[in-house]
N, C-alpha and C. Protein backbone atom coordinates (compact mmCIF):
# COMPACT_ATOMS: atom_id res chain seq x y z
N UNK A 1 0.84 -1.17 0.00
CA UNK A 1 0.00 0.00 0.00
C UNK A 1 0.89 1.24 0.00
N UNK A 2 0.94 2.58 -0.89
CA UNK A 2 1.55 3.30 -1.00
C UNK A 2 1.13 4.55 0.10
N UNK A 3 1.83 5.16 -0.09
CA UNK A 3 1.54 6.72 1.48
C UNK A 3 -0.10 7.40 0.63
N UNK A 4 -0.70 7.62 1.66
CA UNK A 4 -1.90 8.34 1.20
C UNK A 4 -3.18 7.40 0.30
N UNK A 5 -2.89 6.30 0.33
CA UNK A 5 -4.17 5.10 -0.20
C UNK A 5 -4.94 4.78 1.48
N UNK A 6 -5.70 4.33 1.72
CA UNK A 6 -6.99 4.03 2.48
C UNK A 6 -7.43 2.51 2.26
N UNK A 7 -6.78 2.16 4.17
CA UNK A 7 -7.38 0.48 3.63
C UNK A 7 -8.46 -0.04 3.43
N UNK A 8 -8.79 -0.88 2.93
CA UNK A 8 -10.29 -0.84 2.88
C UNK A 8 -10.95 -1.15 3.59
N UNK A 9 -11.95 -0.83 3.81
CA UNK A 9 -13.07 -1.54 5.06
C UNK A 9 -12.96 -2.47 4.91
N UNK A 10 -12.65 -3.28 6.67
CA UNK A 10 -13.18 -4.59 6.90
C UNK A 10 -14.62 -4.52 7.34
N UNK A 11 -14.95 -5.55 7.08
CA UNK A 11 -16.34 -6.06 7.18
C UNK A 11 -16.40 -7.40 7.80
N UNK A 12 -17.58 -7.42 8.52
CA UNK A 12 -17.74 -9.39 8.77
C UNK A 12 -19.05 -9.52 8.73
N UNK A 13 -19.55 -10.53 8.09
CA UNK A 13 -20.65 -11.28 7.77
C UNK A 13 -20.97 -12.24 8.77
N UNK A 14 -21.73 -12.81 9.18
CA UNK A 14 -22.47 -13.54 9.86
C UNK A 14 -24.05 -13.97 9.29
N UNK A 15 -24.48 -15.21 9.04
CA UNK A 15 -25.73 -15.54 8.88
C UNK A 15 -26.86 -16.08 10.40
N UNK A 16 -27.23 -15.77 10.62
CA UNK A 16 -28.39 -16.00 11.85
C UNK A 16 -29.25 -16.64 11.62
N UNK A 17 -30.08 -17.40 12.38
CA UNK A 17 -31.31 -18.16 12.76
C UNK A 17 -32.43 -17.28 12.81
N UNK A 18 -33.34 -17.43 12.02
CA UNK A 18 -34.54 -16.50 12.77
C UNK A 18 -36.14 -17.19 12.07
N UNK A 19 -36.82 -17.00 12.45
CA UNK A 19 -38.23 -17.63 12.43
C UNK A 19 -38.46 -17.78 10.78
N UNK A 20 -37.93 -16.71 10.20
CA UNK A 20 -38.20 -16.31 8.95
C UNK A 20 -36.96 -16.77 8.02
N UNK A 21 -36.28 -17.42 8.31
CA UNK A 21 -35.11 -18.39 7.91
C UNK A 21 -33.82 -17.65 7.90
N UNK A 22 -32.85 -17.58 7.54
CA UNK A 22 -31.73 -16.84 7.49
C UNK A 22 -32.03 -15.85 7.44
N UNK A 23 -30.83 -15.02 8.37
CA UNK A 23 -30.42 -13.38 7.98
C UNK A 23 -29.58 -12.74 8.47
N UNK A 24 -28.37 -12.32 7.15
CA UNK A 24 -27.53 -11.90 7.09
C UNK A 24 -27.09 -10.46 7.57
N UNK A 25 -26.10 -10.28 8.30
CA UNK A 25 -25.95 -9.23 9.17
C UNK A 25 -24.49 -9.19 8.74
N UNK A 26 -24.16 -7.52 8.43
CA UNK A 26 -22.90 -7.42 8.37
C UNK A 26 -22.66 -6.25 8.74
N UNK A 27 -21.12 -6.30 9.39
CA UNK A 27 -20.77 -5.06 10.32
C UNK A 27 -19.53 -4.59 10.17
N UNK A 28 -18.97 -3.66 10.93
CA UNK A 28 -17.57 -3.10 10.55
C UNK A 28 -16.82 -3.39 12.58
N UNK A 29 -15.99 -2.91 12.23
CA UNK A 29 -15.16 -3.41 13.08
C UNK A 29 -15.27 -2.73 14.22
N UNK A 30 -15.95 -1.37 14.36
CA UNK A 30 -16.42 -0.55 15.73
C UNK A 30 -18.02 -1.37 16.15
N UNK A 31 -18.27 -2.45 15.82
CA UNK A 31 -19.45 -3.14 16.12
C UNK A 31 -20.56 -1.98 15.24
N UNK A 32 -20.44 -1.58 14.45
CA UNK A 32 -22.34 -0.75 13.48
C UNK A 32 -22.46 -1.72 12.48
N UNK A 33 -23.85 -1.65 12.46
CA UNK A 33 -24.78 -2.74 11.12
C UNK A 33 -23.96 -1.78 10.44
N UNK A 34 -23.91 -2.56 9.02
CA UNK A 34 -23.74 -1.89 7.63
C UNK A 34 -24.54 -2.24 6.54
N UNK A 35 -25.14 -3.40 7.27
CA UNK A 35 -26.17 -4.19 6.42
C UNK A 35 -26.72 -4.81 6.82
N UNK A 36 -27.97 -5.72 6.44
CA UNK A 36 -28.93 -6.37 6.79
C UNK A 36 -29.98 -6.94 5.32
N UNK A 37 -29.90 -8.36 5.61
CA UNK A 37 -30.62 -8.86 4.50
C UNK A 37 -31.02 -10.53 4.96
N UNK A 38 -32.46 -10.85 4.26
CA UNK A 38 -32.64 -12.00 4.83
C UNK A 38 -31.62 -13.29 3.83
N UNK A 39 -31.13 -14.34 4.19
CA UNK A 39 -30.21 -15.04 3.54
C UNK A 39 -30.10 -15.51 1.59
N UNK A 40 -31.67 -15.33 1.76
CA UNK A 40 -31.92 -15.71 0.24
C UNK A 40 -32.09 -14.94 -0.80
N UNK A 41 -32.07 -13.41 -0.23
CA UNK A 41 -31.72 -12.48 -0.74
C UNK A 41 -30.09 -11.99 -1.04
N UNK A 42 -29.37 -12.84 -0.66
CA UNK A 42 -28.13 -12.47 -0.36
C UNK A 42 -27.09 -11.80 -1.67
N UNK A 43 -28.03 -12.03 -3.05
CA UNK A 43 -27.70 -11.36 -4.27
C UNK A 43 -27.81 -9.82 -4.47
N UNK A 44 -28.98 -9.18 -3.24
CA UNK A 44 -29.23 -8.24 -2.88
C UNK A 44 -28.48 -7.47 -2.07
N UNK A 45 -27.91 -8.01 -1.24
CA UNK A 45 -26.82 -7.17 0.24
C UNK A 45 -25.64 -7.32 -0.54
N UNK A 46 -25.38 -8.47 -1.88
CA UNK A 46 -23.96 -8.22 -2.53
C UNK A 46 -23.79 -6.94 -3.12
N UNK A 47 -24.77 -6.76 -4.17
CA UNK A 47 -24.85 -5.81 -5.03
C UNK A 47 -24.84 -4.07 -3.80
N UNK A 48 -25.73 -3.98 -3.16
CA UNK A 48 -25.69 -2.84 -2.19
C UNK A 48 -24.06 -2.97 -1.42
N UNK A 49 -23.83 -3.59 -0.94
CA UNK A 49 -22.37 -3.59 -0.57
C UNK A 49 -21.41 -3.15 -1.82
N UNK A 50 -21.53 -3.55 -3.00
CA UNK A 50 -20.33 -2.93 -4.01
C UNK A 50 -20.83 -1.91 -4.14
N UNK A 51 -22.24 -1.37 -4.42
CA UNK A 51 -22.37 0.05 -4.81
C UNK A 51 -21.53 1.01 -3.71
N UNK A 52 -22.22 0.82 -2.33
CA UNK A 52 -22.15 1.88 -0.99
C UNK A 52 -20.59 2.01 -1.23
N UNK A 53 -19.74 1.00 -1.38
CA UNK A 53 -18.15 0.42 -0.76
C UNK A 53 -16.75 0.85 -1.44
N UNK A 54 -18.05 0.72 -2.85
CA UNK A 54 -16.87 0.48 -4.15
C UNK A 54 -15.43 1.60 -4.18
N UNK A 55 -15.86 2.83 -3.73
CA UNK A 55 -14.95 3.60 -4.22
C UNK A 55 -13.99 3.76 -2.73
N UNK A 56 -14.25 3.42 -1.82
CA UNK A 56 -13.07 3.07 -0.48
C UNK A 56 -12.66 1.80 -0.24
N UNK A 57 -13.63 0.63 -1.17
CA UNK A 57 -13.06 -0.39 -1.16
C UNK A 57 -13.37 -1.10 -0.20
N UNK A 58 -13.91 -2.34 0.40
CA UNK A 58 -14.21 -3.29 1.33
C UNK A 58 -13.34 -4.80 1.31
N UNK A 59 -13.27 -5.59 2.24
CA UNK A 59 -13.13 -6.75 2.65
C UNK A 59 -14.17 -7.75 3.37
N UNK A 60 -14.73 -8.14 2.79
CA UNK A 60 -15.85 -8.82 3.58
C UNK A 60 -15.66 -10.15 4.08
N UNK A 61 -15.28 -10.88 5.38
CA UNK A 61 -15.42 -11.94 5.73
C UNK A 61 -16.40 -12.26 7.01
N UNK A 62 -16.18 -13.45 7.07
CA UNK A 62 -17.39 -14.36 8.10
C UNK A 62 -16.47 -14.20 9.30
N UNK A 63 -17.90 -14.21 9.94
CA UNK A 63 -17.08 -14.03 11.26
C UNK A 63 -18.19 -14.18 12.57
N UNK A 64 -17.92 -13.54 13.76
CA UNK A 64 -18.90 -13.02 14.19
C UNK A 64 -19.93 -12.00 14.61
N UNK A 65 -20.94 -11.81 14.91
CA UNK A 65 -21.73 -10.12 15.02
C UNK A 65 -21.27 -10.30 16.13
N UNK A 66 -21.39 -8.68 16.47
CA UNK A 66 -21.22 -8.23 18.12
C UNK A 66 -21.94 -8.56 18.58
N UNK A 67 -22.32 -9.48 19.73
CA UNK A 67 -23.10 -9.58 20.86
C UNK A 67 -23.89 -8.87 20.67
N UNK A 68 -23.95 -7.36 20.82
CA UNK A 68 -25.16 -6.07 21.01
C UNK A 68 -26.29 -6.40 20.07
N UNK A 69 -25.74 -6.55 19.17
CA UNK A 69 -26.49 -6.98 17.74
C UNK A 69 -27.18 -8.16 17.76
N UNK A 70 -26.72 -8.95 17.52
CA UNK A 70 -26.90 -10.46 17.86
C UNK A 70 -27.82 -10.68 18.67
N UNK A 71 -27.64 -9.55 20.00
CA UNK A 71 -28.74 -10.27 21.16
C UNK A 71 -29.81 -9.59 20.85
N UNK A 72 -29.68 -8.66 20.59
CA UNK A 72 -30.90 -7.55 19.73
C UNK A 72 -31.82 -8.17 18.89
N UNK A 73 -31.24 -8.48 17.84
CA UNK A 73 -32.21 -9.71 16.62
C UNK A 73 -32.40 -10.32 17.33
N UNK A 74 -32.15 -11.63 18.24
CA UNK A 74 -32.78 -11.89 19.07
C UNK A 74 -33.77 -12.17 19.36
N UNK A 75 -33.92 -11.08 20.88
CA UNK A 75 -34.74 -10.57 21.52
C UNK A 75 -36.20 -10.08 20.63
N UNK A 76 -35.63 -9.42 19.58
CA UNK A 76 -36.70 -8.85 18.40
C UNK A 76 -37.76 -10.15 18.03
N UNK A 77 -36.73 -10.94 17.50
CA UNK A 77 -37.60 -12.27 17.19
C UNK A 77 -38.17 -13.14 18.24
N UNK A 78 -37.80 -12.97 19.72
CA UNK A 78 -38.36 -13.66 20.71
C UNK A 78 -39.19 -13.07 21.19
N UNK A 79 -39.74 -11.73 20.39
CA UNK A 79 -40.72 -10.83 21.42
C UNK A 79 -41.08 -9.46 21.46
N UNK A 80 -39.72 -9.06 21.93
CA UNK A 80 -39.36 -7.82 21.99
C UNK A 80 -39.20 -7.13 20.87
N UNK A 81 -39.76 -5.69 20.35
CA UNK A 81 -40.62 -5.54 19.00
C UNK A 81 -39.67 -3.97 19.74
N UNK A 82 -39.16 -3.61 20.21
CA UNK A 82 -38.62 -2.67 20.45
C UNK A 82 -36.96 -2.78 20.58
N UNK A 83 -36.76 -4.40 20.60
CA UNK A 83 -34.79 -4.41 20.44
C UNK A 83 -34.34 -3.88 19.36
N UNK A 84 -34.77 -3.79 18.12
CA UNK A 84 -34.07 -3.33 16.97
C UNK A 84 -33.39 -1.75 17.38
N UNK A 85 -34.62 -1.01 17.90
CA UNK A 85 -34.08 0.37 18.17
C UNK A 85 -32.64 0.42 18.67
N UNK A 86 -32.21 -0.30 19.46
CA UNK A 86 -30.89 -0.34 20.26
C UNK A 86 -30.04 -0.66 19.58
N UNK A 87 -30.14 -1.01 18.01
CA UNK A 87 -29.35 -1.51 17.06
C UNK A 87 -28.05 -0.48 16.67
N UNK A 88 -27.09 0.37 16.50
CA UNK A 88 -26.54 0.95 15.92
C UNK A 88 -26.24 1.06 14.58
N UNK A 89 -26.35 1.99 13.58
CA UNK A 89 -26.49 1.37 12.45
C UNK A 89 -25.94 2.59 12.10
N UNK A 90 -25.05 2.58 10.44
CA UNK A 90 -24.15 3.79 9.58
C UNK A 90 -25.04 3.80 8.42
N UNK A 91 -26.23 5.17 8.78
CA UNK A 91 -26.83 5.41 7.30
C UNK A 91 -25.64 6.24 6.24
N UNK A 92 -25.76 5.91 6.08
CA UNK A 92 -24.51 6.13 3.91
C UNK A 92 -25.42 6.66 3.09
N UNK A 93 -27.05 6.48 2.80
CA UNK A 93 -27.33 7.04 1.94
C UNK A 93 -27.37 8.67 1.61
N UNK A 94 -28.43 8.65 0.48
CA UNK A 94 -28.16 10.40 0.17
C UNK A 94 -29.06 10.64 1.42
N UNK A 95 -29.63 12.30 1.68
CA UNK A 95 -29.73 12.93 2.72
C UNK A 95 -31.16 12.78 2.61
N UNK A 96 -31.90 12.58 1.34
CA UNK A 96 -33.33 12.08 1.49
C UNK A 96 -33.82 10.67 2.13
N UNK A 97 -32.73 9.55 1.86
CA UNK A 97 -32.61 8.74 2.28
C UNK A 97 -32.50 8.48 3.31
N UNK A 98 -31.55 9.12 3.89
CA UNK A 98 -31.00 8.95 5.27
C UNK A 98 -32.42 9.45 6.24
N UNK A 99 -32.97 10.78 5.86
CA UNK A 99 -34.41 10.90 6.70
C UNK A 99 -35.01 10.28 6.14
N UNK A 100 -35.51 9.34 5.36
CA UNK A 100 -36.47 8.14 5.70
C UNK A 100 -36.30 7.66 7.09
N UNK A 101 -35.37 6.84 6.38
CA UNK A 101 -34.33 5.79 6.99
C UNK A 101 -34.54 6.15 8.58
N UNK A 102 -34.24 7.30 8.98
CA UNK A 102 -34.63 7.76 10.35
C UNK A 102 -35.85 7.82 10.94
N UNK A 103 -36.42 8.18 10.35
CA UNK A 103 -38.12 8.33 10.58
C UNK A 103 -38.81 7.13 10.46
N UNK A 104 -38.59 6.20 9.52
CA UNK A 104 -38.60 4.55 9.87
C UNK A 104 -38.78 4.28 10.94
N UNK A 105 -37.41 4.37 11.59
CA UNK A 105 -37.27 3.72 12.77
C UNK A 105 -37.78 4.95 13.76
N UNK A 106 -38.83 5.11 13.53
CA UNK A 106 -39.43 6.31 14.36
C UNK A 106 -41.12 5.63 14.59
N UNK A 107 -40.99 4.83 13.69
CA UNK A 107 -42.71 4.83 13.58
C UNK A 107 -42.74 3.07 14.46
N UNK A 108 -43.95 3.47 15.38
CA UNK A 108 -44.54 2.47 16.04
C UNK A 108 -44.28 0.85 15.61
N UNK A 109 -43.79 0.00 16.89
CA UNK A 109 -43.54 -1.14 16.41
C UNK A 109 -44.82 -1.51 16.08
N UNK A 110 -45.85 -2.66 15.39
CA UNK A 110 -47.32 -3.12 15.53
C UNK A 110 -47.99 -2.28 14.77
N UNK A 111 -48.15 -0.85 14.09
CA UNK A 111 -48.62 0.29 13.93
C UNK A 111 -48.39 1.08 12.92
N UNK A 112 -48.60 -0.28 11.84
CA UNK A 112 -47.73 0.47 10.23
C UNK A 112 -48.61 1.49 10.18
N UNK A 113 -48.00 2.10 9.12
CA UNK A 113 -48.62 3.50 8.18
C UNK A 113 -48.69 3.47 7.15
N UNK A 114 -49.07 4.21 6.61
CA UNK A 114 -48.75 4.58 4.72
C UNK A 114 -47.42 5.17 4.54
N UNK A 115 -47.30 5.07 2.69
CA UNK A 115 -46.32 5.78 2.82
C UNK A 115 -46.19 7.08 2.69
N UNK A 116 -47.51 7.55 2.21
CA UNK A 116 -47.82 8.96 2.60
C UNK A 116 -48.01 9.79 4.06
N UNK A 117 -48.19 9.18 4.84
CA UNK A 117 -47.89 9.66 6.15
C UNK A 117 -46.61 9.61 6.63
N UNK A 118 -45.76 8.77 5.79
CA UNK A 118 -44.41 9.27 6.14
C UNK A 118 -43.69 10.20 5.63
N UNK A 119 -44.08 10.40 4.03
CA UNK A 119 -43.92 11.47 3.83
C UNK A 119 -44.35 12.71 4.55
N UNK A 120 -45.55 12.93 5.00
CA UNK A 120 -45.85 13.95 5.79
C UNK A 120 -45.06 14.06 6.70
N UNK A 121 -44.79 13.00 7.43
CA UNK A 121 -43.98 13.11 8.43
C UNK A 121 -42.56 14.29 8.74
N UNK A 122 -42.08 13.54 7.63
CA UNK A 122 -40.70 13.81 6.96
C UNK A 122 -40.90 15.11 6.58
N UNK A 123 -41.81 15.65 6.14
CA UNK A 123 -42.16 17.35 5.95
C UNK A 123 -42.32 17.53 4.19
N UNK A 124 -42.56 16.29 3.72
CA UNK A 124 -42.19 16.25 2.14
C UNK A 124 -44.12 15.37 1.85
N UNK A 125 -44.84 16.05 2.01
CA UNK A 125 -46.21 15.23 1.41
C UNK A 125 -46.64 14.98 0.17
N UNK A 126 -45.92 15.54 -0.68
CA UNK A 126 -45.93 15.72 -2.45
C UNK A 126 -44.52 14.14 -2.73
N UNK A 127 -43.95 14.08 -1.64
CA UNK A 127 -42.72 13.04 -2.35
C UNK A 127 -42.94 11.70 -1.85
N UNK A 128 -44.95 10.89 -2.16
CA UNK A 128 -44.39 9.37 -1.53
C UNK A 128 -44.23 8.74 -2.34
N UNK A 129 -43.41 8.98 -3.70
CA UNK A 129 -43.27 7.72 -4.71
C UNK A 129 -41.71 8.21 -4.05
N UNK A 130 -40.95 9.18 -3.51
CA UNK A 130 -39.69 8.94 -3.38
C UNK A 130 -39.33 8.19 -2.24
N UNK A 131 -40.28 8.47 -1.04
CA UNK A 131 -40.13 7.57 0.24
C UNK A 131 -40.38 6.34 -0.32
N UNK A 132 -41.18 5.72 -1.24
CA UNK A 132 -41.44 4.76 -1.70
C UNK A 132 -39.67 3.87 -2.46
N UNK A 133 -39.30 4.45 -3.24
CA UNK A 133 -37.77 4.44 -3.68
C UNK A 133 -37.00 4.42 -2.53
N UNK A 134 -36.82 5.13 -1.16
CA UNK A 134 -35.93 5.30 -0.48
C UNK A 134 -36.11 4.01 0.38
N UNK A 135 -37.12 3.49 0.79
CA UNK A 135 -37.78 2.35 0.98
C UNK A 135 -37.32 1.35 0.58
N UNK A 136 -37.73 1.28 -0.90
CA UNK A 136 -36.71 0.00 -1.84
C UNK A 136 -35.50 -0.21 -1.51
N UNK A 137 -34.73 1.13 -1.04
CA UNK A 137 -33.19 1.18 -1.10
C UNK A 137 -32.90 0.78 -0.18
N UNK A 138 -33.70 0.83 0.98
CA UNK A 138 -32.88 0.75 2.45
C UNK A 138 -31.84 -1.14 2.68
N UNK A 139 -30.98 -0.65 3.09
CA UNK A 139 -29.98 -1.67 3.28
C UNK A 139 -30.12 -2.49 4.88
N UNK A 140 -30.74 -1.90 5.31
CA UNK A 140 -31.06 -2.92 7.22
C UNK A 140 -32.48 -3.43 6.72
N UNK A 141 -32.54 -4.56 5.80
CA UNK A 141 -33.80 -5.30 6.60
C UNK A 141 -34.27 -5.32 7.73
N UNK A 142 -35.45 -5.33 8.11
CA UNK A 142 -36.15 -5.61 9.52
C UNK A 142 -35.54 -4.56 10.38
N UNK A 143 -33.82 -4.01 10.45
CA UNK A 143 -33.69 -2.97 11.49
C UNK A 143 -34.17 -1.83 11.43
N UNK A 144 -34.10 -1.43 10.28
CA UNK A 144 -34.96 0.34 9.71
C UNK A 144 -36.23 -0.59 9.01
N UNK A 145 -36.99 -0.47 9.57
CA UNK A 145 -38.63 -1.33 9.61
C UNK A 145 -39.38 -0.77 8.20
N UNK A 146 -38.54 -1.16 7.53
CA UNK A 146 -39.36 -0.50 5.75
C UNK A 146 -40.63 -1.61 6.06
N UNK A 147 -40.97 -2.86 6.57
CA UNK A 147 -42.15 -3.61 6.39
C UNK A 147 -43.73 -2.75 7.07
N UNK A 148 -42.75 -1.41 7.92
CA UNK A 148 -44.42 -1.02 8.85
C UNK A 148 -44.72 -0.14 8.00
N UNK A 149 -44.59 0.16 6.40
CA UNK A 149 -44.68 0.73 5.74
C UNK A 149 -46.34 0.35 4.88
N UNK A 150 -47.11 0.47 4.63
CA UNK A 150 -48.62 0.00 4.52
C UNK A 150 -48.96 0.91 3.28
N UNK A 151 -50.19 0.15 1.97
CA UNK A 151 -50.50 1.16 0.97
C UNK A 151 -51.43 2.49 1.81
N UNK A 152 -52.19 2.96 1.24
CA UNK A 152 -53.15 4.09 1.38
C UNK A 152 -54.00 3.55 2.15
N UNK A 153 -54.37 2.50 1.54
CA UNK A 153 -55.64 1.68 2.31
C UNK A 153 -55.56 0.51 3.39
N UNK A 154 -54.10 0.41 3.10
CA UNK A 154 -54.08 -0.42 4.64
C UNK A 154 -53.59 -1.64 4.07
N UNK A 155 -53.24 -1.54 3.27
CA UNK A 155 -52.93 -3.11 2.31
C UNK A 155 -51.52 -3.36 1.95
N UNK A 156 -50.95 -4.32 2.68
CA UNK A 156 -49.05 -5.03 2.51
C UNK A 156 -48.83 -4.79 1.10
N UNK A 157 -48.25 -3.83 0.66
CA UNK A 157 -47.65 -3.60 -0.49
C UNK A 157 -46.10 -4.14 -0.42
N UNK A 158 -45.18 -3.63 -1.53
CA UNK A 158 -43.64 -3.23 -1.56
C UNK A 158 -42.83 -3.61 -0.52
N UNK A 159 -42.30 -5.08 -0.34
CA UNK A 159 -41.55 -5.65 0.04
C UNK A 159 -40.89 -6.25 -0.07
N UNK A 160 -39.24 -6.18 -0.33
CA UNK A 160 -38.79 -7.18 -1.06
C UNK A 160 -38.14 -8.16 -0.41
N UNK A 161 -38.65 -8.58 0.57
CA UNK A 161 -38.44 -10.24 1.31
C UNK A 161 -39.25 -10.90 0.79
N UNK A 162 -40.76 -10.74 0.63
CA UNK A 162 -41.92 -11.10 0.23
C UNK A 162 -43.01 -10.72 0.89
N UNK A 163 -43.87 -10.79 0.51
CA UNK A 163 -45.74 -10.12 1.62
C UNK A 163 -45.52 -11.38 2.84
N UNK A 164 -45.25 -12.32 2.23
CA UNK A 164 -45.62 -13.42 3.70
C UNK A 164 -44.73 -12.96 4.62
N UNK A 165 -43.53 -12.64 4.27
CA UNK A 165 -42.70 -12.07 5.62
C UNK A 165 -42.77 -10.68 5.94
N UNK A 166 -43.45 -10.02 5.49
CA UNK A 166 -44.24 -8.67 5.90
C UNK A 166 -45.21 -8.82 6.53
N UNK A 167 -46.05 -10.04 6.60
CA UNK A 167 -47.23 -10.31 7.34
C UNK A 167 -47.01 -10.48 8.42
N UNK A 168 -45.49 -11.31 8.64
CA UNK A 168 -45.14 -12.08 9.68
C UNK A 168 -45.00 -11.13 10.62
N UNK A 169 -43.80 -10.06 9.96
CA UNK A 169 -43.24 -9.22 10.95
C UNK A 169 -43.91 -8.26 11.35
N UNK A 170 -45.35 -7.64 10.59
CA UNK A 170 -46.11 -6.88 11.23
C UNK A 170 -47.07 -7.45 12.33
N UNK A 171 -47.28 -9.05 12.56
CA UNK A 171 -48.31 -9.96 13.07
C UNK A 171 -47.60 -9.92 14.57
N UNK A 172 -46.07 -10.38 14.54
CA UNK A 172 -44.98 -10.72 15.31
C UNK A 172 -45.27 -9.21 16.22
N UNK A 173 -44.77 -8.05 15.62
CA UNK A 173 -44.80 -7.29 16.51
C UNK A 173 -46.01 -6.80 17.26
N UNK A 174 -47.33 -6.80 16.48
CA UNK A 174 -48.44 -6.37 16.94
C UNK A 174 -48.45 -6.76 18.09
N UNK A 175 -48.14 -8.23 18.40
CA UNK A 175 -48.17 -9.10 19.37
C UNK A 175 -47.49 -9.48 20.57
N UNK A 176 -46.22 -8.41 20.35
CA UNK A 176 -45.02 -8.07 21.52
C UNK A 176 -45.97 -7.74 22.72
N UNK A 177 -45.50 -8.55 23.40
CA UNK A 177 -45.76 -8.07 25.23
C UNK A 177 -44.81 -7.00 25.13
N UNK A 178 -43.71 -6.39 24.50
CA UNK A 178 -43.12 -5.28 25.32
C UNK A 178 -42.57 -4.56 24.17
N UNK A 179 -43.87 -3.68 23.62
CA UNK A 179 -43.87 -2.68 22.79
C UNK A 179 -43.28 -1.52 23.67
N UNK A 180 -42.55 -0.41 22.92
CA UNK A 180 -42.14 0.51 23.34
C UNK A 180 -42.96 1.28 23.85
């Protein structure tokens, strides 16, 4: 490596157990998500990893998640519909993105919305085909909760795990004894 090049991010991968079958969690070396994807999607967290990475460059190996994390998913899947929040996570996207992405994880575990009320939210009520896009984009499955995301009328739209695991995870949390 010559003076003034930048090593590249390490990364570690880990695949997990969870009700909903694999899911892939990957992190950097100060313990933050960098990603999140369920296992069979895993063509999906490749491609988002070269885009976000490409130009500082990554190393991705297996390994293990931090504990924090780890016990978090978890807990999430055993119940607790409020562990994700405790998650740490490095939003990278653009700045529209990134306030989704925030406001996401703002909205009620059990208690989807539209995606026009998140736009409102967000202060943008003219932009829900872009929350809709920023949505698509998001890189934390299940941790930035794109599934409590609901059409106009109340109906599991736009998910790309599938509707059955949007059902799950909105059913799962409704049903937490220890909603926030």
């Amino acid at each position: 490596m010559t003076a003034g090049t930048q090593s590249p991010l390490a990364l570690v991968l880990e695949t997990l157990d969870t009700p909903l079958g694999g899911f892939t969690v990957v992190t950097d070396r100060q313990g933050w998500l960098r990603a999140a994807e369920f296992a069979d999607r895993r063509h999906r967290l490749d491609r988002s990893l070269g885009l976000r990475f490409a130009r500082e460059g990554f190393e991705l190996k297996e390994g293990t998640t931090p504990a924090n994390i780890s016990s978090a998913l978890r807990n999430y899947f055993d119940g607790d519909a409020g562990a994700i929040d405790r998650i740490p996570v490095v939003l990278d996207g653009t700045d529209f993105q990134n306030k989704v992405w925030n406001a996401l994880r703002l909205v009620e575990a059990g208690r989807p919305i539209s995606y026009s009320t998140l736009a409102a939210r967000i202060g943008k009520p003219e932009a829900v085909r872009a929350v809709g896009a920023a949505n698509g984009a998001n890189p934390f499955s299940v941790v930035i909760p794109c599934h409590r995301l609901v059409g106009a009328n109340g109906a599991l739209t736009g998910y790309g795990g599938g509707i059955e695991r949007k059902r799950w995870l909105i059913d799962h949390e409704a049903s937490s004894p220890r909603l926030r």
